[in-house]
N, C-alpha and C. Protein backbone atom coordinates (compact mmCIF):
# COMPACT_ATOMS: atom_id res chain seq x y z
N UNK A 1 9.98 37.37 -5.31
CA UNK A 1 10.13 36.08 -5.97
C UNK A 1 10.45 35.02 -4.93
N UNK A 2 9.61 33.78 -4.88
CA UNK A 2 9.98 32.64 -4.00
C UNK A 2 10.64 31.69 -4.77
N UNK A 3 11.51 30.87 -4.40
CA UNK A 3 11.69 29.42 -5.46
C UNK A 3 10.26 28.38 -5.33
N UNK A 4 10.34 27.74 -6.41
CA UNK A 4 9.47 26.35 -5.69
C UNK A 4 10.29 25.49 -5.22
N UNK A 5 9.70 24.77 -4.07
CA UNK A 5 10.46 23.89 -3.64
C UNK A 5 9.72 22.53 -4.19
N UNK A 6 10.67 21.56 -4.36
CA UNK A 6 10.34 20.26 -4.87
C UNK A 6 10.76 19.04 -3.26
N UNK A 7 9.46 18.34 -3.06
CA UNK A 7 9.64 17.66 -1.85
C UNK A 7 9.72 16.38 -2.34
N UNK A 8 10.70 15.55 -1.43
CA UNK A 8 10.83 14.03 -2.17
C UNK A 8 11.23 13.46 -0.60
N UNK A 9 10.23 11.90 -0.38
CA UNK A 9 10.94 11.25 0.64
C UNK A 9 11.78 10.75 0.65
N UNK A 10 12.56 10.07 1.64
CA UNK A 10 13.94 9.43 1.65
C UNK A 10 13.63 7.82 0.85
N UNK A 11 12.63 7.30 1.02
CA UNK A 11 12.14 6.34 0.46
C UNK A 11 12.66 6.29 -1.34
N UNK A 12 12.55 7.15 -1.50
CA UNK A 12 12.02 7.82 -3.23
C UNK A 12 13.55 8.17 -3.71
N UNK A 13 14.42 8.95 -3.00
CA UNK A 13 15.30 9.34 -3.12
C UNK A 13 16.18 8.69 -4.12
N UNK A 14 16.24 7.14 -3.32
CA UNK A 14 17.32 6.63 -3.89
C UNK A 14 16.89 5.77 -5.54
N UNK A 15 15.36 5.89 -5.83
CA UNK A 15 15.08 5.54 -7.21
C UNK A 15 14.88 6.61 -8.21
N UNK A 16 15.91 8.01 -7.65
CA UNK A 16 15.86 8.68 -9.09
C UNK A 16 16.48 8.40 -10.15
N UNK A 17 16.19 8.63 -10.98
CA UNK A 17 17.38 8.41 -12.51
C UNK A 17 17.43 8.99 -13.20
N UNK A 18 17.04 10.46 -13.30
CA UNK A 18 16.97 11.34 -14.00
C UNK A 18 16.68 12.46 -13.39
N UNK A 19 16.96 13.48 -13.09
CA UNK A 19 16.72 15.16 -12.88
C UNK A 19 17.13 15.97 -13.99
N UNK A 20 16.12 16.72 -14.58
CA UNK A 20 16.79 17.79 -15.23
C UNK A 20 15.57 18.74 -15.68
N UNK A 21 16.47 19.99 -15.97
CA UNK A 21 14.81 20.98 -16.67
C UNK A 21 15.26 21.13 -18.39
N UNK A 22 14.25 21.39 -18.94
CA UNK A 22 14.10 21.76 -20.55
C UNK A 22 14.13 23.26 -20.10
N UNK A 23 14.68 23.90 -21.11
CA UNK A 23 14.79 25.33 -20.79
C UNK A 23 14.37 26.04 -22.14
N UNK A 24 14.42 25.19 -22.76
CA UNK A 24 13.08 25.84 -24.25
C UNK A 24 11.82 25.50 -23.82
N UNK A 25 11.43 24.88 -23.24
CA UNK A 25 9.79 24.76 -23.05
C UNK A 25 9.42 25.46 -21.87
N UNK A 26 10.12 26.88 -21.15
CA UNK A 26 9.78 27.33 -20.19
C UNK A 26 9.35 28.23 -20.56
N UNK A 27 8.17 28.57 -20.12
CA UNK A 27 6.63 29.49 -20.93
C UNK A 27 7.32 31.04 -20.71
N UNK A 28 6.51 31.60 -21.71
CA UNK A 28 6.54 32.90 -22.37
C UNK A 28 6.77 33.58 -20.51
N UNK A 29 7.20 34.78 -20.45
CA UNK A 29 7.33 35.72 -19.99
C UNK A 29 6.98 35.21 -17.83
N UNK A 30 8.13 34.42 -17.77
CA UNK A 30 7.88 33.71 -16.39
C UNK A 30 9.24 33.43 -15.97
N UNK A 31 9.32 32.94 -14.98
CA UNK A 31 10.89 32.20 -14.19
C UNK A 31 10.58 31.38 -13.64
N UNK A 32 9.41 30.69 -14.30
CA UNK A 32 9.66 29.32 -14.17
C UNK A 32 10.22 28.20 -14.91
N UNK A 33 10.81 27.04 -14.70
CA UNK A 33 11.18 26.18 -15.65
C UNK A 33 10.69 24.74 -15.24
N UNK A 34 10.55 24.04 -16.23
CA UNK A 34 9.77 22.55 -16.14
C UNK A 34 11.01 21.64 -15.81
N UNK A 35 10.37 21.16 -14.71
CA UNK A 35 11.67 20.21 -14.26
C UNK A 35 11.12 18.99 -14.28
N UNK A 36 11.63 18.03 -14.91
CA UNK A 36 11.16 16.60 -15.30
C UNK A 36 12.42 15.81 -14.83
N UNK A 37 11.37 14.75 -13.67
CA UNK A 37 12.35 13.41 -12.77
C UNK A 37 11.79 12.37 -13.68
N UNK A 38 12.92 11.76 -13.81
CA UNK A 38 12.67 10.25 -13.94
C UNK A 38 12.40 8.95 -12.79
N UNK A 39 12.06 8.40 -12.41
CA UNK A 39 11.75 7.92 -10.99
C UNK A 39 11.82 6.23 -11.43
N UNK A 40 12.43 5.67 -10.94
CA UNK A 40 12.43 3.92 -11.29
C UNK A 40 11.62 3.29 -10.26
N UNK A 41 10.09 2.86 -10.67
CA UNK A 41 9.44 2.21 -9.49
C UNK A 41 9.26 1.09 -10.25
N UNK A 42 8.94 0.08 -9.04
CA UNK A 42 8.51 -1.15 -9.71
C UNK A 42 7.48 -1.46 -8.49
N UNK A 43 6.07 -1.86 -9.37
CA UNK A 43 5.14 -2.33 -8.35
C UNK A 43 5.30 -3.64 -7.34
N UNK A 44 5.08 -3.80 -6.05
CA UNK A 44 5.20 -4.87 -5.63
C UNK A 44 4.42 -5.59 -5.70
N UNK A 45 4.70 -7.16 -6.04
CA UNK A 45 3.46 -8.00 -6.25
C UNK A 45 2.76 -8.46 -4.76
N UNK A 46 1.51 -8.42 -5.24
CA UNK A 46 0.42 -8.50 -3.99
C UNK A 46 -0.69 -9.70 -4.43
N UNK A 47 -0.48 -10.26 -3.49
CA UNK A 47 -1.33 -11.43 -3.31
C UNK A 47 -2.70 -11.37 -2.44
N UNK A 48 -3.54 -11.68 -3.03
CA UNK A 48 -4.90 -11.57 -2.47
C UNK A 48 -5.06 -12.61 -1.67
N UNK A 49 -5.34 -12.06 -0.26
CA UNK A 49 -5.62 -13.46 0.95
C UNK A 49 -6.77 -13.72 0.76
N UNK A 50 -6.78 -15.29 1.10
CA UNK A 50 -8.92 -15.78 0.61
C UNK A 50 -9.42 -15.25 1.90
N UNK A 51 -10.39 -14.99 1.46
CA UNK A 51 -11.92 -14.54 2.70
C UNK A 51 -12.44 -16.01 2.99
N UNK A 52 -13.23 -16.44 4.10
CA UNK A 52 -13.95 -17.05 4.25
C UNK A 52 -15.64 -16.95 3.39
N UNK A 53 -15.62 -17.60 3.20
CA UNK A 53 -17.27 -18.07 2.36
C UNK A 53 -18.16 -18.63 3.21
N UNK A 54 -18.60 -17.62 4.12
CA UNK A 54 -19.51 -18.23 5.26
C UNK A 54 -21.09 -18.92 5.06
N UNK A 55 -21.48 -18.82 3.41
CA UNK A 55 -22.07 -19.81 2.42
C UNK A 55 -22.45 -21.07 2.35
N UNK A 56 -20.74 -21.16 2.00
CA UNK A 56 -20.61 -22.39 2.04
C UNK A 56 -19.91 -23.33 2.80
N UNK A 57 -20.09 -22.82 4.19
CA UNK A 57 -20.25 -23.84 4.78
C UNK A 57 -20.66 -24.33 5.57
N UNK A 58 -20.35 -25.48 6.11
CA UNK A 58 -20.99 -26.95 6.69
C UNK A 58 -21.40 -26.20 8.36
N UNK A 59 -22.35 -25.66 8.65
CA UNK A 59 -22.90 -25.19 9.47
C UNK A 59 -22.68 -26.52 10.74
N UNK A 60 -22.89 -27.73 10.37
CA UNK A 60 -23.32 -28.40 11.25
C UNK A 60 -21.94 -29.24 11.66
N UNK A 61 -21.37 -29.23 10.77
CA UNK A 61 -19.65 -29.76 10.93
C UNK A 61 -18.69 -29.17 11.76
N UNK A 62 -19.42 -27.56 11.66
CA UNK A 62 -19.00 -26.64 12.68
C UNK A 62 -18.54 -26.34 13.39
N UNK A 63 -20.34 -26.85 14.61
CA UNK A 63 -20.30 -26.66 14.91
C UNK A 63 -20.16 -27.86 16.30
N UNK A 64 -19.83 -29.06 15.67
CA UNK A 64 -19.61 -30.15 15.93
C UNK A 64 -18.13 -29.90 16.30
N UNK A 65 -17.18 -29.92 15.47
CA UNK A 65 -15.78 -29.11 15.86
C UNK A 65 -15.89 -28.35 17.23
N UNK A 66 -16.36 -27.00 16.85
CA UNK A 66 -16.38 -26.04 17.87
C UNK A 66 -17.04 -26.82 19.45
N UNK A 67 -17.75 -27.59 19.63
CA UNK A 67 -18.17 -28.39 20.96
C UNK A 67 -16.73 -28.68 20.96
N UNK A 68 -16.52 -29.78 20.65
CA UNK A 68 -15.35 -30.90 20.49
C UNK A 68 -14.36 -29.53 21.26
N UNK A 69 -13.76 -28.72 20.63
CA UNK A 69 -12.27 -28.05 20.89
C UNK A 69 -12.72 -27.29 22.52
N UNK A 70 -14.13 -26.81 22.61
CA UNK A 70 -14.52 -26.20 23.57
C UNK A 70 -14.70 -26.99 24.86
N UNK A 71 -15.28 -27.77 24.52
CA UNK A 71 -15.18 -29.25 26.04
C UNK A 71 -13.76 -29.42 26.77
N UNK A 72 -12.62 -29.04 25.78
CA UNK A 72 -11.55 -29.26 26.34
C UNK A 72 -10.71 -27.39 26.92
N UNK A 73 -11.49 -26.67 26.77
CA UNK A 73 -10.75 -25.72 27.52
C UNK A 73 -11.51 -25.76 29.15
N UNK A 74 -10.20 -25.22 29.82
CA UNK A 74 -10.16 -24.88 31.11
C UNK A 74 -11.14 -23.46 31.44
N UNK A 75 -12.41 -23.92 31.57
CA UNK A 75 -13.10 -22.06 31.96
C UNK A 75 -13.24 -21.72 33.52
N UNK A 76 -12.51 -20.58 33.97
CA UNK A 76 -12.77 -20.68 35.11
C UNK A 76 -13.53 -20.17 36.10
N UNK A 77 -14.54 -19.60 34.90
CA UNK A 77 -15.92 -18.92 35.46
C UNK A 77 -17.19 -19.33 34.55
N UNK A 78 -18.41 -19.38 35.03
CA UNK A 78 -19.49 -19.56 33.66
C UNK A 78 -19.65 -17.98 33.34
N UNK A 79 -19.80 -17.83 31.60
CA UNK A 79 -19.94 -16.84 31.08
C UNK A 79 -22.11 -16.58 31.14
């Protein structure tokens, strides 16, 4: 005969709220028993970051920007 072992992280630990077994509902001709946790989770809310919509946009506004910011870096080799 082995026991079962029941594994729980340290994370988890501290939101139990209930341990216990029913010992009438432990099946016909066995040594096992049903052990039912209660566990207090609460989902964390998650916010969806926006994607870029490379669609819609201004291709030419761009890339007008991108000159502009690039004229002003220091390169100190040509690529």
């Amino acid at each position: 005969m082995r026991p079962d072992n029941v594994f729980m992280s340290a994370l988890l630990h501290s939101s139990i709220v209930k341990c216990m077994t029913i010992l009438e509902e432990q099946p016909a001709r066995t040594d096992h028993l049903p052990i039912v946790t209660m566990v207090n989770l609460v989902p964390e809310m998650w916010t969806e970051t926006l994607k870029p919509n490379y669609r819609q946009e201004n291709w030419e506004e761009f890339r007008e920007t991108l000159v502009s910011r690039l004229v002003g870096l220091d390169a100190k080799e040509e690529i």
